[in-house]
Protein backbone atom coordinates (compact mmCIF):
# COMPACT_ATOMS: atom_id res chain seq x y z
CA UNK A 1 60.51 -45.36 -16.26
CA UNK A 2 63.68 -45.27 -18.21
CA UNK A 3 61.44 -45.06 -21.54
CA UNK A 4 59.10 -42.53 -19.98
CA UNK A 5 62.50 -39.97 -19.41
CA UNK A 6 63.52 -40.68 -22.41
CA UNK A 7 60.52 -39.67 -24.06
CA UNK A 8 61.16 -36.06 -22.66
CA UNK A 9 64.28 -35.80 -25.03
CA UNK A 10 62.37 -36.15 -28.17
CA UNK A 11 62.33 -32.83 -28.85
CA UNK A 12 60.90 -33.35 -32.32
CA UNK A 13 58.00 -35.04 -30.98
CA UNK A 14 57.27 -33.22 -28.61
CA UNK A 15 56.93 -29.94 -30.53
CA UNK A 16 55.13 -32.10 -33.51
CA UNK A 17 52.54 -32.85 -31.05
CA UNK A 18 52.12 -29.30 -29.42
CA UNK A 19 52.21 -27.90 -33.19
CA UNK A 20 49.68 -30.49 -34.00
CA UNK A 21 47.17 -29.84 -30.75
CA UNK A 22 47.41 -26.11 -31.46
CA UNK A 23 46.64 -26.36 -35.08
CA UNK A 24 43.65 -29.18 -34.38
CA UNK A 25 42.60 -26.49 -31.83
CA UNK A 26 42.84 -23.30 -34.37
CA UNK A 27 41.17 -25.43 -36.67
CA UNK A 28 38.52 -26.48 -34.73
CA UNK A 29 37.67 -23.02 -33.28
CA UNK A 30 37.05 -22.02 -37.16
CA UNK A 31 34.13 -24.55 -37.33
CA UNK A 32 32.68 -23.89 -34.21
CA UNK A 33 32.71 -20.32 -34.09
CA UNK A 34 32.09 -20.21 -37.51
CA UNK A 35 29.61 -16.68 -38.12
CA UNK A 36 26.67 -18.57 -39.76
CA UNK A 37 26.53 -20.63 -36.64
CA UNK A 38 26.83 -17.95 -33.92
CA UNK A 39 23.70 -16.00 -35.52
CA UNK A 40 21.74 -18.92 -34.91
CA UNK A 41 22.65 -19.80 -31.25
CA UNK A 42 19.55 -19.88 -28.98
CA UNK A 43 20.44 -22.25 -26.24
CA UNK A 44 23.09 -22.71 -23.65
CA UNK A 45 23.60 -26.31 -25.61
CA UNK A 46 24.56 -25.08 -28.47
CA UNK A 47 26.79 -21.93 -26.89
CA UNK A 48 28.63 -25.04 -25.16
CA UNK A 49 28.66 -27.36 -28.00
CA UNK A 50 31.04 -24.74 -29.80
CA UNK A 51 33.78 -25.56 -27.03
CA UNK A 52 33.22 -29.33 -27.09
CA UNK A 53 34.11 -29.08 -30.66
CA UNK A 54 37.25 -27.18 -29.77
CA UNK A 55 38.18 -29.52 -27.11
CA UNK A 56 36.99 -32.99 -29.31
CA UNK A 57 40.29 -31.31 -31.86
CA UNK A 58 42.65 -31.93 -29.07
CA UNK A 59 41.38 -34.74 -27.87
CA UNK A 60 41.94 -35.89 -32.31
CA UNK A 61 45.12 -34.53 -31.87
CA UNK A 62 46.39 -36.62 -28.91
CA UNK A 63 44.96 -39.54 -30.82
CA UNK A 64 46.27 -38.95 -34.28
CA UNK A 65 49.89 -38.42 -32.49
CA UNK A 66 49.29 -41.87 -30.51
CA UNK A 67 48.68 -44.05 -33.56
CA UNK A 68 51.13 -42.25 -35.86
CA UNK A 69 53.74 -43.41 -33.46
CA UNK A 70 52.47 -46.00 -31.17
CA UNK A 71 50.67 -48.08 -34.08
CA UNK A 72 47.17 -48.90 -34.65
CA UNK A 73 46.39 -50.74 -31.45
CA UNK A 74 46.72 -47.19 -29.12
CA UNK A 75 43.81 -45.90 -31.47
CA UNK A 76 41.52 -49.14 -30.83
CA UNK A 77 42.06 -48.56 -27.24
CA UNK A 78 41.25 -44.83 -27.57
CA UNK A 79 37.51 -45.72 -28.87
CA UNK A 80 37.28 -47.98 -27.05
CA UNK A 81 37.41 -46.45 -24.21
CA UNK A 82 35.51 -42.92 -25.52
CA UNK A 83 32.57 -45.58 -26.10
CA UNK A 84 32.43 -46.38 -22.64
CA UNK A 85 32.58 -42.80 -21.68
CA UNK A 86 29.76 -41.85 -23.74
CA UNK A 87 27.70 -44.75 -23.04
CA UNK A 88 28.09 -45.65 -19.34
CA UNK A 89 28.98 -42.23 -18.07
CA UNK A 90 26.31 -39.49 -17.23
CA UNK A 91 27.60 -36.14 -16.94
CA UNK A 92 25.79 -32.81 -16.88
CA UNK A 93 27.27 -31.30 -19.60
CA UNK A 94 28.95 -32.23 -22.63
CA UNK A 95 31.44 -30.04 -21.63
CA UNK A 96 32.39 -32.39 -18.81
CA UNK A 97 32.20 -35.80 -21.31
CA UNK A 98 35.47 -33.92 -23.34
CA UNK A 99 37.27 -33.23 -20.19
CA UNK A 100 36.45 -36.68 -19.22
CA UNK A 101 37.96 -38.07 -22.63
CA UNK A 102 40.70 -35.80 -22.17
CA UNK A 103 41.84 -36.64 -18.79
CA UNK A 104 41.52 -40.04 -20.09
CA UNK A 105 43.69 -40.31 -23.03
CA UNK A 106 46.26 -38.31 -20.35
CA UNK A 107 45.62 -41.32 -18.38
CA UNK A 108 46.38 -43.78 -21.02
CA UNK A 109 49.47 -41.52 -21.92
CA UNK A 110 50.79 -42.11 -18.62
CA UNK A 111 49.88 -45.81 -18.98
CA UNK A 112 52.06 -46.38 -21.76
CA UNK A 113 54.68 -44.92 -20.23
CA UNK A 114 54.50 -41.54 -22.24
CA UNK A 115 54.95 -38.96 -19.57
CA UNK A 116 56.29 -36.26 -21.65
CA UNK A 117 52.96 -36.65 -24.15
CA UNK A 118 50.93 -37.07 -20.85
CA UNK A 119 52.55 -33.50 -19.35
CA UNK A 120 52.22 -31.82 -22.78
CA UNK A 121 48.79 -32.43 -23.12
CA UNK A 122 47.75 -31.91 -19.69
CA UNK A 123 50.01 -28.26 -19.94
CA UNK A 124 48.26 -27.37 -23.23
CA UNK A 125 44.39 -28.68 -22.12
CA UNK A 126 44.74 -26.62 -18.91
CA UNK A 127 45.37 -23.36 -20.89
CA UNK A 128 42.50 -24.42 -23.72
CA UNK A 129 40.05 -24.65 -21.11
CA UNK A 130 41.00 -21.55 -19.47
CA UNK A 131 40.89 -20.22 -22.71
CA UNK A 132 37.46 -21.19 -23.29
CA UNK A 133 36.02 -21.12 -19.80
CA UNK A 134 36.79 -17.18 -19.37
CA UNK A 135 33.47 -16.36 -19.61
CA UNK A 136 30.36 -17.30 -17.94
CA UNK A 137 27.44 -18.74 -20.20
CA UNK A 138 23.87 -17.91 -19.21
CA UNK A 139 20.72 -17.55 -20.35
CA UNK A 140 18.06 -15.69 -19.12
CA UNK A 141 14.14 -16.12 -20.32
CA UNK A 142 11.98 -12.96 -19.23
CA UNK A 143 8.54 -14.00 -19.10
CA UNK A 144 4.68 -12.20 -18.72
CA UNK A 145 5.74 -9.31 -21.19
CA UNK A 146 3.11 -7.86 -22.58
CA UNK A 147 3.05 -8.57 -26.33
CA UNK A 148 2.62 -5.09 -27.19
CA UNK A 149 5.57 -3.57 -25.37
CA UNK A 150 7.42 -7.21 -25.70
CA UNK A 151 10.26 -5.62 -28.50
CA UNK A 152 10.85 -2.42 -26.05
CA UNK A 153 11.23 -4.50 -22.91
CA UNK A 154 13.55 -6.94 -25.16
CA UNK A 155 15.94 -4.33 -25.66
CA UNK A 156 15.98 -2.68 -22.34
CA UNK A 157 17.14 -5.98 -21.23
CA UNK A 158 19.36 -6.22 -23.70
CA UNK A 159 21.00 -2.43 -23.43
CA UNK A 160 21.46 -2.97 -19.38
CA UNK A 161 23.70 -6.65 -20.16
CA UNK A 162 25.41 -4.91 -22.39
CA UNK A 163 26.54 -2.18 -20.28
CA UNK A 164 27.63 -4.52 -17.47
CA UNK A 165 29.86 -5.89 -19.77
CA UNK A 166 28.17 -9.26 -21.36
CA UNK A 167 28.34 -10.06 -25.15
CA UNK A 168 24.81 -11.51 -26.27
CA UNK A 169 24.82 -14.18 -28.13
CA UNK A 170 21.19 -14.94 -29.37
CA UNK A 171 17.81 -13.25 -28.30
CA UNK A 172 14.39 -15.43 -28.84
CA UNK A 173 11.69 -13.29 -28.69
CA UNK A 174 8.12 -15.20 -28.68
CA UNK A 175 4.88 -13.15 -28.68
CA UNK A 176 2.95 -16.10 -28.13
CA UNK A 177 4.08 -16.99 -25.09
CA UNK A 178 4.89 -13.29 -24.31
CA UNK A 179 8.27 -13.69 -23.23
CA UNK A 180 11.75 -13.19 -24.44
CA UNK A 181 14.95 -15.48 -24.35
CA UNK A 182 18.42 -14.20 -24.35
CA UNK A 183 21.42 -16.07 -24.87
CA UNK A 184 24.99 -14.45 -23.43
CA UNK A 185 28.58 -13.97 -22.23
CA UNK A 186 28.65 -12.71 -19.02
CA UNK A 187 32.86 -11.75 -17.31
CA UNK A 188 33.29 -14.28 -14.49
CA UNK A 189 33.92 -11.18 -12.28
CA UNK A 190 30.29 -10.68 -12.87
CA UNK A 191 28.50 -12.31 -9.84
CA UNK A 192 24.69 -13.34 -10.97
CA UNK A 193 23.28 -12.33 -7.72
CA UNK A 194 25.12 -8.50 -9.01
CA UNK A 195 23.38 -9.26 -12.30
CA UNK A 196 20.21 -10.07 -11.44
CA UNK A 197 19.45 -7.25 -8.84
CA UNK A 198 20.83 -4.83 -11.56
CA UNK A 199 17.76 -5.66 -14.13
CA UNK A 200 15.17 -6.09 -11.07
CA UNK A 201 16.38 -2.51 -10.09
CA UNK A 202 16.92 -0.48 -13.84
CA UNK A 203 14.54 -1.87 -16.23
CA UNK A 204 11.68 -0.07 -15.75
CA UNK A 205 8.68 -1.35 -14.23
CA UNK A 206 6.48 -1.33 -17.30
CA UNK A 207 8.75 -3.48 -19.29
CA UNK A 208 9.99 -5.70 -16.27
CA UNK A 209 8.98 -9.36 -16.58
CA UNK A 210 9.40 -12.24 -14.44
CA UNK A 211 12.99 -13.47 -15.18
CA UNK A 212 14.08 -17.37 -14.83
CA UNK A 213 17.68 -18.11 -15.07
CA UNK A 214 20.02 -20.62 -16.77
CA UNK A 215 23.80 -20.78 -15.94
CA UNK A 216 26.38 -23.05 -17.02
């Protein structure tokens, strides 16, 4: 206990390792919302797997800090441990596996009798994934269009998310299969049920298709 208090009046580490999570984080948003990437995002995996990325930097960042002052042996443990995560562990997102790690390595913070690193991280994860959570990802795939009038209904659906306030992300259109895919940000005060009565209601009845959704 007496090393865990003391830990809080290491003021150098302490604002080493929130320097070093916020620059592993700035970093690691630069990747993963990197512009070539975004133009290609057609699934709700690959909208998510841009935050995992930002939250895997922390998670580096807790680790790096660890090992550069708790030796070698912290780090084993760390992969250790993320191993058993991602192998004996099903979540339904990956989203969920790098809060898992995280809340982990807080875990083994507190373990090691590092309460100040444990509160610091916990502090600065709890803002990230605020940060990153302040939207709502969905994705919405409007089938029986008729191939003809498939680009026209593809924008009305596109125009009416746009005006409630949702950022699109990707649109698949398939003629095919007759049906279109859209990929977006929708504000969390944005109810789905709100949502999806708006397009059943405004999108005219020519271009409407049948419309399945996907929400993480």
């Amino acid at each position: 206990m007496r090393a865990a208090m003391a830990g809080f009046t290491d003021v150098d580490f302490l604002l080493h390792t929130a320097f070093a999570l916020l620059l592993a984080s700035t970093l690691g948003a630069i990747i993963a919302y990197h512009p070539a990437s975004r133009r290609s995002v057609d699934t709700l995996e690959e909208v998510e797997a841009q935050k995992v990325f930002v939250l895997y930097a922390a998670i580096g960042a807790i680790t790096g800090t660890m090992v550069l002052k708790y030796g070698t042996v912290v780090g084993f443990v760390v992969f250790g441990i993320g191993g058993l995560i991602r192998f004996r562990t099903d979540l339904r997102s990956a989203a969920m596996t790098g809060r898992l790690i995280l809340v982990t390595l807080i875990g083994l913070a507190c373990g090691l009798q590092l309460a100040h690193l444990a509160v610091l991280a916990t502090i600065f994860g709890f803002v990230l994934i605020a940060l990153l959570d302040a939207t709502v990802t969905c994705r919405i795939v409007v089938k029986h269009l008729g191939s003809g009038s498939l680009a026209t209904a593809a924008q009305a659906y596109r125009s009416l998310l746009e005006r409630e306030g949702c950022r699109v992300l990707g649109e698949n259109k398939s003629f095919a299969k007759e049906q279109v895919a859209l990929v977006f940000h929708a504000p969390r005060r944005l109810a789905r049920e709100q949502l999806a009565r708006t397009l059943d209601a405004e999108v005219p009845d020519a271009l409407k298709g049948v419309v399945d959704w996907e929400v993480d």
